[in-house]
Protein backbone atom coordinates (compact mmCIF):
# COMPACT_ATOMS: atom_id res chain seq x y z
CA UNK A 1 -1.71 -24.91 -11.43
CA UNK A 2 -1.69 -23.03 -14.61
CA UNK A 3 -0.64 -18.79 -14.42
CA UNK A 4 -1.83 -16.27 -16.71
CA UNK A 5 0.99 -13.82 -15.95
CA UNK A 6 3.79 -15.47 -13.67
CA UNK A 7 6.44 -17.72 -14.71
CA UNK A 8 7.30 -20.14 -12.24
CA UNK A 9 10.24 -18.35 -11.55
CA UNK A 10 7.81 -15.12 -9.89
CA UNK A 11 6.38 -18.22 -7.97
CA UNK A 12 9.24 -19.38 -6.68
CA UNK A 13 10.67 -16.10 -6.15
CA UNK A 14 7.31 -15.29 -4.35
CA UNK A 15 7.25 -18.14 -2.07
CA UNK A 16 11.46 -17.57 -0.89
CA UNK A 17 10.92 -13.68 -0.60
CA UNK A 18 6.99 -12.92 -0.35
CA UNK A 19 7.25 -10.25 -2.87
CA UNK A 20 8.00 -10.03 -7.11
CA UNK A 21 8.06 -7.06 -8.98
CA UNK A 22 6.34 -6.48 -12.23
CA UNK A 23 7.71 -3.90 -14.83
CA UNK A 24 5.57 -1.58 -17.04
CA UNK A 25 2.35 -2.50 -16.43
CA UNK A 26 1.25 1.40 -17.30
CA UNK A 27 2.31 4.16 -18.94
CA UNK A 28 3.35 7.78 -17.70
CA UNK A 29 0.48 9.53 -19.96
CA UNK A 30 -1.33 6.98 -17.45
CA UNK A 31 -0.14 8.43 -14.62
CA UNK A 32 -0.08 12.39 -16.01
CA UNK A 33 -4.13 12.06 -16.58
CA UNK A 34 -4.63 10.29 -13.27
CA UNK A 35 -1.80 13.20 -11.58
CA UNK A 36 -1.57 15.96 -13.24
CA UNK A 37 -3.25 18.02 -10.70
CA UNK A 38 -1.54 16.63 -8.12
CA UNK A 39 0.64 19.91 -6.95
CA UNK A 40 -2.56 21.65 -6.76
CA UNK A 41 -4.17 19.22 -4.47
CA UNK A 42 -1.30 19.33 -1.99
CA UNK A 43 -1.52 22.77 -2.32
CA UNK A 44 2.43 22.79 -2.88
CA UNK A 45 4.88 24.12 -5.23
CA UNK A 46 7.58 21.56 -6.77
CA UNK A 47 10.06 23.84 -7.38
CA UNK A 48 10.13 25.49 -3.96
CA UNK A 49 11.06 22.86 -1.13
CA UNK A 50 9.65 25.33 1.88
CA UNK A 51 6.64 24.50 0.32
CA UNK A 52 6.85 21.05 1.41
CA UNK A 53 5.84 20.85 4.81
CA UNK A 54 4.31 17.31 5.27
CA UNK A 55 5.88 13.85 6.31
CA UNK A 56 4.94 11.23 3.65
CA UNK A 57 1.36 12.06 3.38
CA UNK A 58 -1.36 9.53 2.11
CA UNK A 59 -4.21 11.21 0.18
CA UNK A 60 -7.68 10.98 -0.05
CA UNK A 61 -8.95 9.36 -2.95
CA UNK A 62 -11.30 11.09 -5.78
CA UNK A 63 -11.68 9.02 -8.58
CA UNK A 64 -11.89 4.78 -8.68
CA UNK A 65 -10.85 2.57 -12.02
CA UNK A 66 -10.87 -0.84 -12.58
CA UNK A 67 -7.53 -2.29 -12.30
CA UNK A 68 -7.83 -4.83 -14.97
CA UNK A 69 -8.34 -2.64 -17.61
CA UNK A 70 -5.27 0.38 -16.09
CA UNK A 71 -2.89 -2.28 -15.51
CA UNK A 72 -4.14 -5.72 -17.07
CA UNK A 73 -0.51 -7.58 -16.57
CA UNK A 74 -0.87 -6.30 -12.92
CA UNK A 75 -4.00 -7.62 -12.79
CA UNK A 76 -3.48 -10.96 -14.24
CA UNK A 77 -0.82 -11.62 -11.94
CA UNK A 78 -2.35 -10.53 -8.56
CA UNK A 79 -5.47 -13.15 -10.05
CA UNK A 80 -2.41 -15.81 -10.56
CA UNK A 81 -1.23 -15.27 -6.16
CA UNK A 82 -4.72 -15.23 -4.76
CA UNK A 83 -5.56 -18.00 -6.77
CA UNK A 84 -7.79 -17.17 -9.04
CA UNK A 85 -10.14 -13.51 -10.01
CA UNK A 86 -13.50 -15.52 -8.89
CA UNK A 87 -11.62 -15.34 -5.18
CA UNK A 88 -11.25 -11.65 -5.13
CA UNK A 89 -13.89 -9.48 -3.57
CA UNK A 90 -16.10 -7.67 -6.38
CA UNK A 91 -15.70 -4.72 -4.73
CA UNK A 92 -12.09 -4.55 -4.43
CA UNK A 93 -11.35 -4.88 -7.98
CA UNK A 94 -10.48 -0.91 -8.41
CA UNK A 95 -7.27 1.40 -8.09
CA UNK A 96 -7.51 5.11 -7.18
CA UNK A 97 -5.80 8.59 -6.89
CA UNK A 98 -4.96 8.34 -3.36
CA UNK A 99 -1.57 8.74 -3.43
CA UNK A 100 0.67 8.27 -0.99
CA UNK A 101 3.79 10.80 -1.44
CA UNK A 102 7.19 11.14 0.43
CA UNK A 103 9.00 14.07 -0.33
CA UNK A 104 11.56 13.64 2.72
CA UNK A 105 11.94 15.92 5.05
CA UNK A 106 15.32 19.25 5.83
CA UNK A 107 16.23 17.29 8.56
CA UNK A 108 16.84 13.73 6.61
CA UNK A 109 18.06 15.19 3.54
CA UNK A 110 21.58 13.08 3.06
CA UNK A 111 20.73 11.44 6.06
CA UNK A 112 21.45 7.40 6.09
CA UNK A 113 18.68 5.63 8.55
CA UNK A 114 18.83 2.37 8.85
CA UNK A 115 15.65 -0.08 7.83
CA UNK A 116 16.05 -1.30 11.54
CA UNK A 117 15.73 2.33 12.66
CA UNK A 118 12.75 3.55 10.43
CA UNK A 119 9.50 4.67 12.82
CA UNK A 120 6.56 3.47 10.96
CA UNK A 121 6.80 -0.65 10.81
CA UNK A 122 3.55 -1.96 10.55
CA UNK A 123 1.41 -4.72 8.21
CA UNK A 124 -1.59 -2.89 6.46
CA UNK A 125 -5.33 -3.54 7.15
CA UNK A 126 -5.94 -0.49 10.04
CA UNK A 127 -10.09 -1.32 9.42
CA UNK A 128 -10.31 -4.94 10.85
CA UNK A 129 -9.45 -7.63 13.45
CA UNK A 130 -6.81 -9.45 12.23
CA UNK A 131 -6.86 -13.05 11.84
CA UNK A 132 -3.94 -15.53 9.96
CA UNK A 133 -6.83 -16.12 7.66
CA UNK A 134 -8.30 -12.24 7.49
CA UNK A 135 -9.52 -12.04 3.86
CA UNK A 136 -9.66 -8.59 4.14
CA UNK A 137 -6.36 -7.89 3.26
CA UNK A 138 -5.33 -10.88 0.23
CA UNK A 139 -2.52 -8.99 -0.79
CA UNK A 140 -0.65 -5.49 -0.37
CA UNK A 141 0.07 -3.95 -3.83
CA UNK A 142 2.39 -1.09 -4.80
CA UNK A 143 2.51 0.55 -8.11
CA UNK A 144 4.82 3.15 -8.63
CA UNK A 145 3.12 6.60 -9.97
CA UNK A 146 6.85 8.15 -9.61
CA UNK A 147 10.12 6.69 -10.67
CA UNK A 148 11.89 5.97 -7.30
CA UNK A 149 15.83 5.33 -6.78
CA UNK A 150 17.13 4.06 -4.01
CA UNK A 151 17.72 6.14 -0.79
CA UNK A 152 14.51 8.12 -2.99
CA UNK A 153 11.93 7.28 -0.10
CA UNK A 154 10.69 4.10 -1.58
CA UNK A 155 8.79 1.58 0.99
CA UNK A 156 10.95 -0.54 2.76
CA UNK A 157 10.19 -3.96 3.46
CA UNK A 158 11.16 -6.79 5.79
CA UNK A 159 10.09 -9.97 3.86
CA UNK A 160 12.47 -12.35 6.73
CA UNK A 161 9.59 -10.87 9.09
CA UNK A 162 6.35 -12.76 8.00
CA UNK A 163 7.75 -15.61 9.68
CA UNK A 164 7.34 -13.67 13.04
CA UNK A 165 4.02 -12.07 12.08
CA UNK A 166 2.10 -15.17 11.32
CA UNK A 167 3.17 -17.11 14.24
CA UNK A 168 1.80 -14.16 16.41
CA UNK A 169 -1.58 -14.75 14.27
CA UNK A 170 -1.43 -18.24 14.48
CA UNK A 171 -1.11 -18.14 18.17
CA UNK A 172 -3.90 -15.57 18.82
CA UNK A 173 -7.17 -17.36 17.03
CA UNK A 174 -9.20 -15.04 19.41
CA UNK A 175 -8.03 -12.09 17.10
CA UNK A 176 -5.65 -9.00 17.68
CA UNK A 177 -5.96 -5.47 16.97
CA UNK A 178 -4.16 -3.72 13.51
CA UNK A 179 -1.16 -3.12 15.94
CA UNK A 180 -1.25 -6.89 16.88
CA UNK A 181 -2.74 -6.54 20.52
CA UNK A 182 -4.69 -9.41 21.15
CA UNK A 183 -8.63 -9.28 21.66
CA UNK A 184 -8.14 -10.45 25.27
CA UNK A 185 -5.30 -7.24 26.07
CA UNK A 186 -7.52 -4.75 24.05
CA UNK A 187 -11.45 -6.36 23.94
CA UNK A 188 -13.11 -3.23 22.51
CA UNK A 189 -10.05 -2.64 19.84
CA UNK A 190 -10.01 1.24 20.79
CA UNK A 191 -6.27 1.82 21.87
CA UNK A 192 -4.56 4.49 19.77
CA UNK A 193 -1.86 3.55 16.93
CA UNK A 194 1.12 1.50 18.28
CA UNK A 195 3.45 0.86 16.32
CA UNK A 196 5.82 -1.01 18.81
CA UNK A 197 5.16 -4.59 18.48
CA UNK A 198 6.21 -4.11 14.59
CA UNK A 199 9.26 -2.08 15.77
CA UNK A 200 10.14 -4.41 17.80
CA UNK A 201 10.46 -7.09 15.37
CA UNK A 202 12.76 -4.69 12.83
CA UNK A 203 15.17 -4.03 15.67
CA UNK A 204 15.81 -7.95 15.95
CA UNK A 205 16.09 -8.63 11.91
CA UNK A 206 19.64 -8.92 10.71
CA UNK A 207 21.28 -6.38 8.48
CA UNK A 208 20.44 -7.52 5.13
CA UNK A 209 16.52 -8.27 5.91
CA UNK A 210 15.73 -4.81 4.43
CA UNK A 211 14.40 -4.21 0.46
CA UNK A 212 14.21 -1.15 -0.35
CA UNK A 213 11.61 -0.74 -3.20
CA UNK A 214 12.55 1.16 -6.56
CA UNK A 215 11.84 1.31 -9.86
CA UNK A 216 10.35 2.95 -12.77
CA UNK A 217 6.89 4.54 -13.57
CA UNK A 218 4.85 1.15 -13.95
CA UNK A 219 5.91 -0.57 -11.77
CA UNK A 220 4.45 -2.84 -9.71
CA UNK A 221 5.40 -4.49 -6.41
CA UNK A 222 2.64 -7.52 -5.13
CA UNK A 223 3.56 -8.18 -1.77
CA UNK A 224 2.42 -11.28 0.93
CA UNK A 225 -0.49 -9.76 2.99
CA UNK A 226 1.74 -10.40 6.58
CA UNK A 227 4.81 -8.38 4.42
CA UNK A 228 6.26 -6.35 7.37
CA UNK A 229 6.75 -2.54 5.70
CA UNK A 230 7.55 1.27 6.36
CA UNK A 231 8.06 4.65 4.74
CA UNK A 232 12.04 5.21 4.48
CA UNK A 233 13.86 8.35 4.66
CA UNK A 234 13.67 10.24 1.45
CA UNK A 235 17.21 11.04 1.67
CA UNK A 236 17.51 12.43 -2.10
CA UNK A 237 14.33 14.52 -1.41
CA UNK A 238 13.23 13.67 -5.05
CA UNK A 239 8.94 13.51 -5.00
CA UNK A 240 7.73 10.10 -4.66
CA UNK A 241 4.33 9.13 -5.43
CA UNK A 242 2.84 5.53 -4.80
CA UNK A 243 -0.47 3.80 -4.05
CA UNK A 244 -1.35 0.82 -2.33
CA UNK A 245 -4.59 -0.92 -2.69
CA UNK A 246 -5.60 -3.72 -1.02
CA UNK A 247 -7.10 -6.63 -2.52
CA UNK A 248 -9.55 -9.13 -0.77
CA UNK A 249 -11.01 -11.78 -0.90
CA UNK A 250 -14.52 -13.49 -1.00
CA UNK A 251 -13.73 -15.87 1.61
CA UNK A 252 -11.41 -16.27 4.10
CA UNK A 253 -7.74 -17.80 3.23
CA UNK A 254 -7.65 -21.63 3.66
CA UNK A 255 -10.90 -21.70 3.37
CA UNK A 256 -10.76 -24.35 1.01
CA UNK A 257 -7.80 -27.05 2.05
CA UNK A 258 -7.41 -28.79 -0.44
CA UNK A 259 -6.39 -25.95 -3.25
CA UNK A 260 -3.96 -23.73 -1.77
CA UNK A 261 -2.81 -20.58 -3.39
CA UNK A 262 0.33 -19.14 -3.69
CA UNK A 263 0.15 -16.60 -1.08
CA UNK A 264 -1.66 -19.89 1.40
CA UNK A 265 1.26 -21.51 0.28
CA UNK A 266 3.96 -18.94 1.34
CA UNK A 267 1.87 -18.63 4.83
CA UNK A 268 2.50 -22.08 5.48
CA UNK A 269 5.95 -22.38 4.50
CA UNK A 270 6.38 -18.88 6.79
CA UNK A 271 4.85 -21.16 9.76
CA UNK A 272 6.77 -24.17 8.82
CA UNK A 273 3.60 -26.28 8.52
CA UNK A 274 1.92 -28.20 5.52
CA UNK A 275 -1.71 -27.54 6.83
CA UNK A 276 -3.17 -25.38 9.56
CA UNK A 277 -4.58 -28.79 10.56
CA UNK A 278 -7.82 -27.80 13.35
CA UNK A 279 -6.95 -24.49 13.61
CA UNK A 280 -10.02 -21.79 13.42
CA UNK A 281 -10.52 -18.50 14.10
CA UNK A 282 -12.10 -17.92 17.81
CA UNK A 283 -13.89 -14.55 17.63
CA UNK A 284 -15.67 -11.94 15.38
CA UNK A 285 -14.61 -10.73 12.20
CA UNK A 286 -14.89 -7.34 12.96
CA UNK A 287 -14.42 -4.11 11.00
CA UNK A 288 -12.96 -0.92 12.67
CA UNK A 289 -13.40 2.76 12.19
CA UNK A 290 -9.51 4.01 11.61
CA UNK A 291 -8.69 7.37 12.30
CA UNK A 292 -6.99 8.26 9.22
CA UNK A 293 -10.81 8.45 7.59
CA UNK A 294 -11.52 11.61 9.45
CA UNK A 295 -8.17 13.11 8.79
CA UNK A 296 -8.85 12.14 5.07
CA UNK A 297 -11.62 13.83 4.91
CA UNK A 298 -10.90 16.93 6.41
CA UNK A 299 -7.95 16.86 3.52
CA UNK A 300 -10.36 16.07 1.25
CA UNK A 301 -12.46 19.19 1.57
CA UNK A 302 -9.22 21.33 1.32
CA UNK A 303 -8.49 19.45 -1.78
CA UNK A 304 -11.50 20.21 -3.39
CA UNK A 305 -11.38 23.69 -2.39
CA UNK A 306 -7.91 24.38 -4.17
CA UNK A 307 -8.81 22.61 -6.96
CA UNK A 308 -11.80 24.86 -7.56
CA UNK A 309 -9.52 27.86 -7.13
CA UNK A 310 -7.52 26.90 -9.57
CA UNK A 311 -10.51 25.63 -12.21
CA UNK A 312 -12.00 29.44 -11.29
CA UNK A 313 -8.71 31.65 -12.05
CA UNK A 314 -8.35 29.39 -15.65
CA UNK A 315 -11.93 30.47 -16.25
CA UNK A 316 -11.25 34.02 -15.49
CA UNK A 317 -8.29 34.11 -17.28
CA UNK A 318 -10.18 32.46 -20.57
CA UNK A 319 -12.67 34.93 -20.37
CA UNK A 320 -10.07 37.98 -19.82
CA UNK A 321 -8.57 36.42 -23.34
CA UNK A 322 -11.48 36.39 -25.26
CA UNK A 323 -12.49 39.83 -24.20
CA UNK A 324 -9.07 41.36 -25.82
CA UNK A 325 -9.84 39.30 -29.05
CA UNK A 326 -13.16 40.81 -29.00
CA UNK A 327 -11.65 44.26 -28.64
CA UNK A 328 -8.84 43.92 -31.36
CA UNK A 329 -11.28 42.25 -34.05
């Protein structure tokens, strides 16, 4: 298979690790049109530290762009591991502003946790029922809106995991919940957030299965869909500001056998198999209503409130100036 973007070194290093990292695939002017209100919309001030009162927070979203056109490199490659931009989802073919921001918290500043140790494991897609062929989520992206060092509250990810999740998926055709509770356990899918069974399988990974993701403004991390991951401690307390949107697909993964992408390819390889042979999903593709919609919402409205605040008082202040010029002249 040909690539647009990746080398067959990214491919190789995708299908050993389940992850490769781009470099500047946009700018910072990029990021200061998309951000520059971005203090104002948490409603915090960055050079006061009292003022930051949240856990890593994910945003609501208020603008969409197409992704090939903000980051086309990004783009090309993502096209090059789902195997081709006529498989992606014409709908899912945009980036936005909700950022997702970790400015650490007083009581982990200089603290050293531990990937093992970190609360929040999970695998994204929070809206369906999982399956080991759910085209819902084809890939998890992260590009980084904020240079990040490390121990600066970049993700942290567990690519010796996806071994561990897709076996669960392969064994559970029936379906299982975002926090991997099978259909038959959980049949309506309406048990709160659990993040245990991902926690679980941190504890038992070695020392050294933990990346820590860093890098510059333009970055861009393309991650295996099953890529087990988690907020870290922002132990430098430096502002960090990602996204992560999710691409899908048209149709399911695998669902044609005989032309397997590179992310297919890395499933199978995580399963130790060559084909998934007669094995089918055994239940509803179902979407889910997560929680963090309402919350967004609600943060949303307070969003657009300050925002508004802040467009009045420039207004006001305008108009104050042109009134003195009016006096003088």
């Amino acid at each position: 298979m040909g690539y647009q973007q990746l080398t067959q070194g990214d491919v190789d290093h995708f299908l050993k690790h389940g992850w490769i990292k781009l470099s500047d695939c946009f700018t910072q002017q990029q990021v200061d049109d998309l951000a520059g209100n971005l203090w104002t919309r948490l409603g915090m001030d960055p050079n006061d530290k009292s003022t930051w009162h949240s856990e890593p927070l994910n945003l609501p979203s208020h603008s969409n762009f197409d992704a090939s056109s903000f980051a086309p490199k990004a783009w090309a490659a993502i096209c090059d591991l789902v195997g081709g931009e006529e498989r992606i989802a014409d709908y899912n073919r945009t980036w936005n502003d909700g950022f997702i921001v970790n400015f650490g918290t007083p009581e982990g500043d200089g603290k050293d946790i531990h990937g093992r140790d970190l609360p929040g494991w999970h695998v994204d897609g929070d809206f369906f029922v999982h399956y080991l062929d759910s085209p819902e989520q084809g890939l998890l992206v992260i590009p980084l809106f904020s240079d990040i060092q490390k121990d600066g509250g970049g993700t942290m990810i567990c690519p010796g995991a996806i071994p561990k999740i897709a076996d669960h998926l392969h064994k559970h055709p029936e379906g299982v919940s975002p926090w991997m509770i099978s259909r038959a356990d959980n049949p309506n899918f309406d048990r709160p957030v659990n993040l245990e069974f991902f926690c679980d399988v941190a504890k038992s990974m070695p020392d050294d299965a933990f990346v820590e993701v860093t890098g510059k403004v333009g970055d861009v991390y393309l991650l295996h869909p099953l890529m087990l991951h988690s907020a870290s401690n922002n132990k430098l307390r430096n502002l960090r500001v990602i996204t992560n949107p999710p691409v899908s697909l048209k149709e399911p993964f695998f669902n044609d056998r005989s032309n397997f992408s590179v992310v297919e390819r890395k499933t199978l390889a995580a399963l130790g198999r060559d084909d998934l042979g007669d094995w089918k999903i055994a239940g509803n593709r179902d979407r889910l209503v997560p929680e963090r919609l309402k919350r967004q919402q609600k943060m949303k409205e307070e969003e657009l409130k300050r925002l508004e605040e802040l467009k009045a008082k420039v207004n006001n202040a305008m108009d104050a100036n042109l009134g003195q010029q009016t006096t003088v002249a």
